[in-house]
PDB file of N, CA and C in Angstrom:
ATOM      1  N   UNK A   1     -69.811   8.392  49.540  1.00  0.00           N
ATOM      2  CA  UNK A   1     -70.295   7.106  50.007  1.00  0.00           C
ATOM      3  C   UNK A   1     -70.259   6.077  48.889  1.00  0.00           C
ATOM      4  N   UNK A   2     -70.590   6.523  47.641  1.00  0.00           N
ATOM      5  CA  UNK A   2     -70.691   5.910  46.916  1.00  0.00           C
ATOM      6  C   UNK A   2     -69.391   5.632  45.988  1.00  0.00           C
ATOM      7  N   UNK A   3     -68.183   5.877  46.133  1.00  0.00           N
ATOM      8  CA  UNK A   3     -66.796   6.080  45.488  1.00  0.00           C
ATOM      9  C   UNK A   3     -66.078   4.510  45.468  1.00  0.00           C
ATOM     10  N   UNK A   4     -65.981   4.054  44.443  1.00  0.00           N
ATOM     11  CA  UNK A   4     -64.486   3.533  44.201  1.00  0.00           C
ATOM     12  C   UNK A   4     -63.647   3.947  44.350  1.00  0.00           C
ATOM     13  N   UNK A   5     -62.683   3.017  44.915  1.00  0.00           N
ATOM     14  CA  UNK A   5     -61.065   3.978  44.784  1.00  0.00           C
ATOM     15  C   UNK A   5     -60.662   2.169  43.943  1.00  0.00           C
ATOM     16  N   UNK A   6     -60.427   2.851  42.725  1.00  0.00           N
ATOM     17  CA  UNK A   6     -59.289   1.753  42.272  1.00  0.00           C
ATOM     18  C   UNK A   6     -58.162   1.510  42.366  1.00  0.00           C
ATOM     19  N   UNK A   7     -56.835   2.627  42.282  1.00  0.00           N
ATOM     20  CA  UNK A   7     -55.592   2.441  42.306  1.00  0.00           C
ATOM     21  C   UNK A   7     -55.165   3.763  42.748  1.00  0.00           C
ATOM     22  N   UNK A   8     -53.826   3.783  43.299  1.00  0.00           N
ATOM     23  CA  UNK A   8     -53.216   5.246  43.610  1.00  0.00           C
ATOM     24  C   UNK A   8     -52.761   5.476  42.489  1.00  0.00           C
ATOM     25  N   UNK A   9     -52.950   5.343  41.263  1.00  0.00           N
ATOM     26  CA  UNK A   9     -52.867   6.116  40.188  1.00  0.00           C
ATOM     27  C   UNK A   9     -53.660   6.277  39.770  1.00  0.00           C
ATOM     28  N   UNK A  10     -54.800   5.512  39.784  1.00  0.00           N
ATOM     29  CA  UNK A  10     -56.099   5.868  38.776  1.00  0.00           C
ATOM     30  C   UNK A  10     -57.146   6.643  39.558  1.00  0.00           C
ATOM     31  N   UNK A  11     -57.078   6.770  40.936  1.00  0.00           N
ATOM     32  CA  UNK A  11     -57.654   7.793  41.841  1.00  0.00           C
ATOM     33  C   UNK A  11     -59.128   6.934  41.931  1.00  0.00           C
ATOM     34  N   UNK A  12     -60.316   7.662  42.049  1.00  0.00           N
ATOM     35  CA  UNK A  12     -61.431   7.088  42.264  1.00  0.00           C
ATOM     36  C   UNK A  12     -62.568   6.808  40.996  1.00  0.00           C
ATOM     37  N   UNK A  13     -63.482   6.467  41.308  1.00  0.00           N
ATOM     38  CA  UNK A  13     -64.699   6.186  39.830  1.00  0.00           C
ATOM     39  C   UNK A  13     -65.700   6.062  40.589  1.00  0.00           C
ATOM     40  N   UNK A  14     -66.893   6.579  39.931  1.00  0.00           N
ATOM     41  CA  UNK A  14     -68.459   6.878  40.666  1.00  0.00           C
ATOM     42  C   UNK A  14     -69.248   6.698  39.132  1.00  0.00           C
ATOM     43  N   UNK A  15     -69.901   6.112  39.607  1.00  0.00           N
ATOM     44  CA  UNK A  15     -71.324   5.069  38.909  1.00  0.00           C
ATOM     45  C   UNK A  15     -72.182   6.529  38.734  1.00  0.00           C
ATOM     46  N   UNK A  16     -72.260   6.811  37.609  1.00  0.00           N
ATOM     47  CA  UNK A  16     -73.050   8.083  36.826  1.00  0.00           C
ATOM     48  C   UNK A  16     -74.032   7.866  37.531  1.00  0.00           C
ATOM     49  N   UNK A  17     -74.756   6.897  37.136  1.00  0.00           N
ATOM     50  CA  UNK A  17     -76.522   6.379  38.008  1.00  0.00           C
ATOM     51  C   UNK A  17     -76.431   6.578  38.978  1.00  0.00           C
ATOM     52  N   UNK A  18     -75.849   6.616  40.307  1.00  0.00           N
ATOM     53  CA  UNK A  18     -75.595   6.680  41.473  1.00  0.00           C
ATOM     54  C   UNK A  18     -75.868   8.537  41.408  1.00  0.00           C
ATOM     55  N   UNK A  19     -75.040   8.897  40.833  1.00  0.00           N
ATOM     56  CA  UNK A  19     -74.860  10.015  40.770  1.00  0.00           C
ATOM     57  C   UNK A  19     -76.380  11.128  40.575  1.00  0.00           C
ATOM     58  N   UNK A  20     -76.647  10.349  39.433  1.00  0.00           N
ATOM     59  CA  UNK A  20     -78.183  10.795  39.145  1.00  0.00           C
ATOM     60  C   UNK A  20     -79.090  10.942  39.937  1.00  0.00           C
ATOM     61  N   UNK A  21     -79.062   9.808  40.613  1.00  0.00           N
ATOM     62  CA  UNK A  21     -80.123   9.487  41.479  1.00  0.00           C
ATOM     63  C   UNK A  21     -80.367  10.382  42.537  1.00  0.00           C
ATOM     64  N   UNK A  22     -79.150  10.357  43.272  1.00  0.00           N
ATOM     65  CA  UNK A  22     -78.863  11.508  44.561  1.00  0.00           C
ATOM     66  C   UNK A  22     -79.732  12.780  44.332  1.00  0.00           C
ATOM     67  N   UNK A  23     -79.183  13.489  42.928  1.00  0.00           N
ATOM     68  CA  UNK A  23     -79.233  14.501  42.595  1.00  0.00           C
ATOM     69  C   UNK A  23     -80.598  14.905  42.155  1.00  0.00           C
ATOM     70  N   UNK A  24     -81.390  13.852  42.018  1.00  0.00           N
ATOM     71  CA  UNK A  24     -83.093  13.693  41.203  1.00  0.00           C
ATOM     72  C   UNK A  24     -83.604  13.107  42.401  1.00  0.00           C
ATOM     73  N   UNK A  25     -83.126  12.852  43.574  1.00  0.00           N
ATOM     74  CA  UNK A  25     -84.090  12.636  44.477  1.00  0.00           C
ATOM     75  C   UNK A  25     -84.086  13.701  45.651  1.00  0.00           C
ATOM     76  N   UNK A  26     -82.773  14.117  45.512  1.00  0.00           N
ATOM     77  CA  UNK A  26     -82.112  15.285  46.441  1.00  0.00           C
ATOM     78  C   UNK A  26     -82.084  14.423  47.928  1.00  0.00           C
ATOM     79  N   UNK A  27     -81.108  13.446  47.643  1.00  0.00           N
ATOM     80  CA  UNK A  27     -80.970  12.558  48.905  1.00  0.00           C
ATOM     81  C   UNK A  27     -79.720  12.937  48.834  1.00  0.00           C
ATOM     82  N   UNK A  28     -78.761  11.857  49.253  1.00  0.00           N
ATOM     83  CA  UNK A  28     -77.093  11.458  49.505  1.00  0.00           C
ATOM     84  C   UNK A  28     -77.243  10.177  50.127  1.00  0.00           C
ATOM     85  N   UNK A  29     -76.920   9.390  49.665  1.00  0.00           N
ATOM     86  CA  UNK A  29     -76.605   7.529  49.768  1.00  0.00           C
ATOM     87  C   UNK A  29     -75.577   7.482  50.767  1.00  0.00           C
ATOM     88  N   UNK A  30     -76.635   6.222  51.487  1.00  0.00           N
ATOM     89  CA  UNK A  30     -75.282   5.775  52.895  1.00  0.00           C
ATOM     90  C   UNK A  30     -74.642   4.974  51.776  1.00  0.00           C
ATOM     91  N   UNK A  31     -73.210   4.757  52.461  1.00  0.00           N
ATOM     92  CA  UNK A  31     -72.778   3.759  52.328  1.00  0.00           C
ATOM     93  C   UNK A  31     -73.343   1.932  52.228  1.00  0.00           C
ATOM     94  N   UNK A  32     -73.927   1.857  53.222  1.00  0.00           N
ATOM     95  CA  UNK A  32     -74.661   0.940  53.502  1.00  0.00           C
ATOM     96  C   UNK A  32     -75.485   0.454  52.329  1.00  0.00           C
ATOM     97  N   UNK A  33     -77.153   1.729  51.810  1.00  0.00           N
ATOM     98  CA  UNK A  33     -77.187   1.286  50.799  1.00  0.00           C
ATOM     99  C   UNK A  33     -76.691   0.715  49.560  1.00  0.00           C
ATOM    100  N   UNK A  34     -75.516   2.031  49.111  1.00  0.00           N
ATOM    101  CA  UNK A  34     -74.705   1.381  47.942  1.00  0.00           C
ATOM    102  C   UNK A  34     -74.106  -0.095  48.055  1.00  0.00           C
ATOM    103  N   UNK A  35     -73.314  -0.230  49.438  1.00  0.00           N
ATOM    104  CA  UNK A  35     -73.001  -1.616  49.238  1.00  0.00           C
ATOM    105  C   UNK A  35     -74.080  -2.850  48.851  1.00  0.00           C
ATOM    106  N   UNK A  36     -75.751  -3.012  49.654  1.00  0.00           N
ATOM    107  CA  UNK A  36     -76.612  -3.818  49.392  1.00  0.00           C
ATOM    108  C   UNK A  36     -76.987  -3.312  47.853  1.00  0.00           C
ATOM    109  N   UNK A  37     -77.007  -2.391  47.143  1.00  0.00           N
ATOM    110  CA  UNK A  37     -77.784  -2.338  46.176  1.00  0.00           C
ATOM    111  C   UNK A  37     -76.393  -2.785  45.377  1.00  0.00           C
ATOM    112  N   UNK A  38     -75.077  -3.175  45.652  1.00  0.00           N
ATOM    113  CA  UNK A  38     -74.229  -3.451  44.357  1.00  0.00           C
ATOM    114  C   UNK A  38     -73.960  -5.141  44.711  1.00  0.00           C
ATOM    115  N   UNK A  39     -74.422  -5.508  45.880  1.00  0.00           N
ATOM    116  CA  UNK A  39     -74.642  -6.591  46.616  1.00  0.00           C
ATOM    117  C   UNK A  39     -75.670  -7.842  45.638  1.00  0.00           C
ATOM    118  N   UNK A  40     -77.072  -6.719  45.488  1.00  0.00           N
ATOM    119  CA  UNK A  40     -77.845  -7.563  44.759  1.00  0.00           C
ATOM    120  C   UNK A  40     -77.938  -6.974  43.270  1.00  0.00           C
ATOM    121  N   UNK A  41     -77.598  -6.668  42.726  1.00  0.00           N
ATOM    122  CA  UNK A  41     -77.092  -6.860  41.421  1.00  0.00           C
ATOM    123  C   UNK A  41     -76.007  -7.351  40.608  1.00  0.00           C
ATOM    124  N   UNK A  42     -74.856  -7.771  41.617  1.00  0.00           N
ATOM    125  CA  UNK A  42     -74.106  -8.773  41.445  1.00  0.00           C
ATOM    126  C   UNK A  42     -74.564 -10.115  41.248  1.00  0.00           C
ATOM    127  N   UNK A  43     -75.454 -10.233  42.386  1.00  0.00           N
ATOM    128  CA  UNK A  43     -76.351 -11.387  42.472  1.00  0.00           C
ATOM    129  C   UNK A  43     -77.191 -11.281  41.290  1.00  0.00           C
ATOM    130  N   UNK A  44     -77.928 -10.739  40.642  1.00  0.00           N
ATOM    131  CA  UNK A  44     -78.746 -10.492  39.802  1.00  0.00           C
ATOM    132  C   UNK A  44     -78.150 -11.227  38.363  1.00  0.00           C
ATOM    133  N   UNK A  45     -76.914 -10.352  38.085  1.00  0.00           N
ATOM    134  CA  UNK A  45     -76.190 -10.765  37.050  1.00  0.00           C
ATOM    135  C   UNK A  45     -75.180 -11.881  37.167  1.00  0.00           C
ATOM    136  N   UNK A  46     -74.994 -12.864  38.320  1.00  0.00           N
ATOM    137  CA  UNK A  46     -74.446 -14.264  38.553  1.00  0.00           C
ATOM    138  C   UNK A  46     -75.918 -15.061  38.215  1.00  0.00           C
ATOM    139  N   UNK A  47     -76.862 -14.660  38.233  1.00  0.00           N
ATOM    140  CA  UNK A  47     -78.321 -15.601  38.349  1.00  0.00           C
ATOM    141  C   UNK A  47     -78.524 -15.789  39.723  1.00  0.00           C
ATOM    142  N   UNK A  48     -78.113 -15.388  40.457  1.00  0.00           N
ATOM    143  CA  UNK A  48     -78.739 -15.984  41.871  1.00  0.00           C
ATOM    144  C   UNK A  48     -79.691 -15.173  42.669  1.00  0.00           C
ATOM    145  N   UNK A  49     -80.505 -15.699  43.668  1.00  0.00           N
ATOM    146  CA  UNK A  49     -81.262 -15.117  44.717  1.00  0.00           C
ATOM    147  C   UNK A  49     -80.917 -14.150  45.873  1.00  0.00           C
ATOM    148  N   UNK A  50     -80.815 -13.647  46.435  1.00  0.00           N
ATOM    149  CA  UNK A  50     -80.940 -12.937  47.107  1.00  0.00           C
ATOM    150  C   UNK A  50     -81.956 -12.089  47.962  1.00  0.00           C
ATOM    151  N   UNK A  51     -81.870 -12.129  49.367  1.00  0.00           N
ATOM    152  CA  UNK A  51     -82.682 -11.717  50.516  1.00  0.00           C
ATOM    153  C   UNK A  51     -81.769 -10.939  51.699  1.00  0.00           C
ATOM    154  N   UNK A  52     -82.417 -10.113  51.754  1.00  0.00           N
ATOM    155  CA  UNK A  52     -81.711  -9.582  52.932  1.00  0.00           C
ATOM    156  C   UNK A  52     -83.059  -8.529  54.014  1.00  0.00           C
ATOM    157  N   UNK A  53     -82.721  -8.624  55.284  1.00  0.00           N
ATOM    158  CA  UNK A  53     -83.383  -7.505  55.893  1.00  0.00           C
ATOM    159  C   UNK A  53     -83.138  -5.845  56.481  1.00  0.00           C
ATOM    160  N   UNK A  54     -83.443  -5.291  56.443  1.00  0.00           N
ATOM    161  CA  UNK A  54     -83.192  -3.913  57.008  1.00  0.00           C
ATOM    162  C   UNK A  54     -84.628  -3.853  57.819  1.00  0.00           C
ATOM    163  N   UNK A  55     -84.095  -3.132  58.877  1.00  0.00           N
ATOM    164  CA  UNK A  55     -84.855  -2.309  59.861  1.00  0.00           C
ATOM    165  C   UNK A  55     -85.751  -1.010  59.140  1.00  0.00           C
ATOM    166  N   UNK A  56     -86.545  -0.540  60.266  1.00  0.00           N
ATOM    167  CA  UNK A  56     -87.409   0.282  59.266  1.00  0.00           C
ATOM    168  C   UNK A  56     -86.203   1.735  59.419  1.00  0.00           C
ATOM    169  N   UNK A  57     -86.512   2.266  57.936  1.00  0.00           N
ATOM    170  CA  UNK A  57     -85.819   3.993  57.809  1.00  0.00           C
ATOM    171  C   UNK A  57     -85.035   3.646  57.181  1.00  0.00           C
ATOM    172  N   UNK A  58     -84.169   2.230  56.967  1.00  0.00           N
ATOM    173  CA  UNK A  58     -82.777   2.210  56.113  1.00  0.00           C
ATOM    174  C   UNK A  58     -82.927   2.221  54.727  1.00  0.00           C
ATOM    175  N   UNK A  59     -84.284   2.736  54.121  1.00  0.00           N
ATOM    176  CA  UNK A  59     -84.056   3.335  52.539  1.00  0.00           C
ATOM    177  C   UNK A  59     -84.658   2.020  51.867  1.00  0.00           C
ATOM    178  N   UNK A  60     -85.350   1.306  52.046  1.00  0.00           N
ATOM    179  CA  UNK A  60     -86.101   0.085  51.719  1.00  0.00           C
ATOM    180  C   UNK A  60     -86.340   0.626  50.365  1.00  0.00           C
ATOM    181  N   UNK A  61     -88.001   1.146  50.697  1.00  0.00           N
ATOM    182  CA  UNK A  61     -88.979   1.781  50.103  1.00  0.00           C
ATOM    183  C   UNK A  61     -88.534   2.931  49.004  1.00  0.00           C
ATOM    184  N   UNK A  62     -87.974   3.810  49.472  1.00  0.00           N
ATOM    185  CA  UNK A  62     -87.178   5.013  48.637  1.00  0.00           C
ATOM    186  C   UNK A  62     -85.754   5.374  47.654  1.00  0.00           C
ATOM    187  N   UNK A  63     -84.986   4.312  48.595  1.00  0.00           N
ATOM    188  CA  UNK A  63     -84.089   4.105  47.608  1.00  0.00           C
ATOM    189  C   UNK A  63     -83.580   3.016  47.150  1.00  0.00           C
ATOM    190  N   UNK A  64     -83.912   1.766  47.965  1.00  0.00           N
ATOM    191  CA  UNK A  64     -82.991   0.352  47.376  1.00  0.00           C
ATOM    192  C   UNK A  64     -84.010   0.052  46.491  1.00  0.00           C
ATOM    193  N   UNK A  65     -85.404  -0.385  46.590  1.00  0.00           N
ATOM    194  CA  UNK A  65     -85.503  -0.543  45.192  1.00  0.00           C
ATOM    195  C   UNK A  65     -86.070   0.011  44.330  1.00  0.00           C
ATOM    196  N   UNK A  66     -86.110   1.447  44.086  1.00  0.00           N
ATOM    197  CA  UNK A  66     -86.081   2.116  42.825  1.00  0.00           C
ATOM    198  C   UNK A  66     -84.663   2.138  42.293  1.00  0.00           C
ATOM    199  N   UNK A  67     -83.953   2.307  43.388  1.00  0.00           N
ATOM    200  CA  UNK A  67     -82.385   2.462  42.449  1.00  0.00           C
ATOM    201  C   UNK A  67     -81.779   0.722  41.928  1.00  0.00           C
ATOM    202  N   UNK A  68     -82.515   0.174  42.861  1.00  0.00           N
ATOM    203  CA  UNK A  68     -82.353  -1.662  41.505  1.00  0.00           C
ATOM    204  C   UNK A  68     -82.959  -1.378  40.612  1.00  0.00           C
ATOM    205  N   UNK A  69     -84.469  -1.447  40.398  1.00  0.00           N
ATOM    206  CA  UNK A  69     -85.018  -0.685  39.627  1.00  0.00           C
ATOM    207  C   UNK A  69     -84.575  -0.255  37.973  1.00  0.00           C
ATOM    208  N   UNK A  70     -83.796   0.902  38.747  1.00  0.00           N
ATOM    209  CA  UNK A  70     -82.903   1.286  37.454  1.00  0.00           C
ATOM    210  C   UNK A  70     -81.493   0.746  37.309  1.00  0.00           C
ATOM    211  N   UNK A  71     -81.568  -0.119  37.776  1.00  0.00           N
ATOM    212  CA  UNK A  71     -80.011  -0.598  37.213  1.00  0.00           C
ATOM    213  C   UNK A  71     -80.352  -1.880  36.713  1.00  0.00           C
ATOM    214  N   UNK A  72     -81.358  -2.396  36.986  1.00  0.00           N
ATOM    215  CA  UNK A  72     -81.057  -3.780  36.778  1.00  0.00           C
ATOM    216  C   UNK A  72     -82.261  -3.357  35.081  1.00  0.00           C
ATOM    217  N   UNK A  73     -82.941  -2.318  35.129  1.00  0.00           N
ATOM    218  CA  UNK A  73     -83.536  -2.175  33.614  1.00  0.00           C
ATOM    219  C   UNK A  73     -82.513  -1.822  32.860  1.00  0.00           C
ATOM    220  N   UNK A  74     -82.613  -2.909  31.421  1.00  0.00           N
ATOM    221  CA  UNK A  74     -81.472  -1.986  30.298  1.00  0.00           C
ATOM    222  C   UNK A  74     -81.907  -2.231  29.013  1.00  0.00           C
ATOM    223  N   UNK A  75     -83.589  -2.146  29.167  1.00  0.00           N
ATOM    224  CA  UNK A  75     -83.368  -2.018  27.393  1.00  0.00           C
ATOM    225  C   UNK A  75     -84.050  -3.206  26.745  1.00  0.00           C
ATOM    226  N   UNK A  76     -83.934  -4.841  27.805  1.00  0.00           N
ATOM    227  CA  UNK A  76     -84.456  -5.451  27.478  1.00  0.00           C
ATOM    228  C   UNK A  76     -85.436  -6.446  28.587  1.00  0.00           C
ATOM    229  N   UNK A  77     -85.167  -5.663  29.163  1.00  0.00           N
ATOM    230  CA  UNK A  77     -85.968  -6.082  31.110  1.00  0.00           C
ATOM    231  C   UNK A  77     -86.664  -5.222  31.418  1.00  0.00           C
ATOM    232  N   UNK A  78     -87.954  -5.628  31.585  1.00  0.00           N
ATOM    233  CA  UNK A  78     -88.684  -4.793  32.020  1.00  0.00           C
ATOM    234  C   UNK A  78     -89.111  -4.789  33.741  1.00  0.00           C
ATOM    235  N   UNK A  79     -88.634  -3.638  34.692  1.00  0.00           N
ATOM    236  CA  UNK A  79     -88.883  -4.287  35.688  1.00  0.00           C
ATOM    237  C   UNK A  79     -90.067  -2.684  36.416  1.00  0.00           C
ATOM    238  N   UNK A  80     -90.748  -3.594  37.299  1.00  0.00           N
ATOM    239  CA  UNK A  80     -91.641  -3.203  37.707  1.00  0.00           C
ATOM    240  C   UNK A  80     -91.834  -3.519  39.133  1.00  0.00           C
ATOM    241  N   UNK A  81     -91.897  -2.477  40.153  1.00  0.00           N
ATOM    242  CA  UNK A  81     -91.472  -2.158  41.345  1.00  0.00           C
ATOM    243  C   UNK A  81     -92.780  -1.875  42.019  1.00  0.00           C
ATOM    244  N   UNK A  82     -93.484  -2.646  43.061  1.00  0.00           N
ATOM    245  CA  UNK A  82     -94.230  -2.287  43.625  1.00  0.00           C
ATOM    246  C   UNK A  82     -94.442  -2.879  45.279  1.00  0.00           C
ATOM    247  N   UNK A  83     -94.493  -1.382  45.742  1.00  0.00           N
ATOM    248  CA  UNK A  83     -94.441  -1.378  47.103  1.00  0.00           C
ATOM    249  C   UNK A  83     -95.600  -0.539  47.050  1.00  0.00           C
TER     250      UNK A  83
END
Protein backbone atom coordinates (compact mmCIF):
# COMPACT_ATOMS: atom_id res chain seq x y z
CA UNK A 1 0.00 0.00 0.00
CA UNK A 2 2.54 1.99 0.88
CA UNK A 3 5.12 1.45 -2.33
CA UNK A 4 6.57 3.76 -4.79
CA UNK A 5 7.18 2.55 -8.01
CA UNK A 6 9.67 4.95 -9.57
CA UNK A 7 10.93 3.60 -12.84
CA UNK A 8 10.97 0.16 -14.68
CA UNK A 9 14.43 0.13 -13.89
CA UNK A 10 14.69 1.33 -10.57
CA UNK A 11 11.70 -0.98 -9.44
CA UNK A 12 9.99 0.29 -6.22
CA UNK A 13 11.07 2.38 -2.76
CA UNK A 14 9.24 2.22 0.69
CA UNK A 15 9.64 4.92 3.36
CA UNK A 16 11.59 2.90 6.28
CA UNK A 17 9.09 4.88 8.77
CA UNK A 18 6.21 3.55 7.07
CA UNK A 19 7.71 0.42 7.42
CA UNK A 20 8.32 0.71 11.14
CA UNK A 21 5.30 1.73 12.00
CA UNK A 22 3.20 -1.20 10.53
CA UNK A 23 5.46 -3.48 12.15
CA UNK A 24 5.40 -1.63 15.90
CA UNK A 25 1.84 -1.26 15.70
CA UNK A 26 1.12 -4.65 14.02
CA UNK A 27 -1.32 -2.89 11.61
CA UNK A 28 -0.86 -2.73 7.57
CA UNK A 29 -1.68 0.85 6.04
CA UNK A 30 -4.50 1.48 3.54
CA UNK A 31 -3.56 3.06 0.85
CA UNK A 32 -5.76 5.80 1.58
CA UNK A 33 -3.97 6.62 4.73
CA UNK A 34 -0.52 6.78 3.19
CA UNK A 35 -1.74 8.98 0.51
CA UNK A 36 -3.42 11.71 3.27
CA UNK A 37 -0.52 11.34 5.58
CA UNK A 38 2.08 12.18 2.47
CA UNK A 39 -0.73 14.67 1.46
CA UNK A 40 -0.18 16.67 4.68
CA UNK A 41 3.29 16.70 5.04
CA UNK A 42 3.85 17.94 1.77
CA UNK A 43 1.71 20.59 2.92
CA UNK A 44 3.61 20.86 6.08
CA UNK A 45 6.93 21.33 4.36
CA UNK A 46 5.43 23.95 1.45
CA UNK A 47 4.16 26.00 4.77
CA UNK A 48 0.67 25.56 4.13
CA UNK A 49 -2.61 24.49 5.95
CA UNK A 50 -4.33 21.76 5.58
CA UNK A 51 -7.83 20.07 6.61
CA UNK A 52 -9.38 17.26 5.61
CA UNK A 53 -12.28 14.86 6.92
CA UNK A 54 -12.60 11.13 7.36
CA UNK A 55 -15.48 9.20 8.57
CA UNK A 56 -15.25 7.37 11.76
CA UNK A 57 -12.71 3.92 11.60
CA UNK A 58 -10.51 5.46 8.77
CA UNK A 59 -7.37 5.53 11.18
CA UNK A 60 -7.85 9.21 12.48
CA UNK A 61 -6.93 8.55 16.01
CA UNK A 62 -4.41 5.51 15.54
CA UNK A 63 -2.65 6.05 12.71
CA UNK A 64 -2.78 9.46 10.79
CA UNK A 65 -1.69 11.33 13.48
CA UNK A 66 0.82 9.51 15.31
CA UNK A 67 2.39 8.58 12.06
CA UNK A 68 2.52 12.73 11.23
CA UNK A 69 3.61 12.78 14.46
CA UNK A 70 6.67 11.05 13.56
CA UNK A 71 7.45 12.36 10.45
CA UNK A 72 6.94 15.68 10.73
CA UNK A 73 9.41 15.42 14.28
CA UNK A 74 13.18 15.69 13.28
CA UNK A 75 15.28 16.80 15.80
CA UNK A 76 14.23 20.25 15.92
CA UNK A 77 10.26 20.22 16.21
CA UNK A 78 8.79 19.28 18.83
CA UNK A 79 5.41 17.91 18.17
CA UNK A 80 2.86 16.89 20.48
CA UNK A 81 -0.28 14.96 19.64
CA UNK A 82 -3.29 15.03 21.57
CA UNK A 83 -6.43 13.33 21.08
Amino acid sequence: AHVEEQSALAGYSFDPRLLIFEFTHNIMLREAQVSLVRRFTSAFVEGHSLCHQLIMGQGKTTVIAPLLAILIADGTRFVLDVV
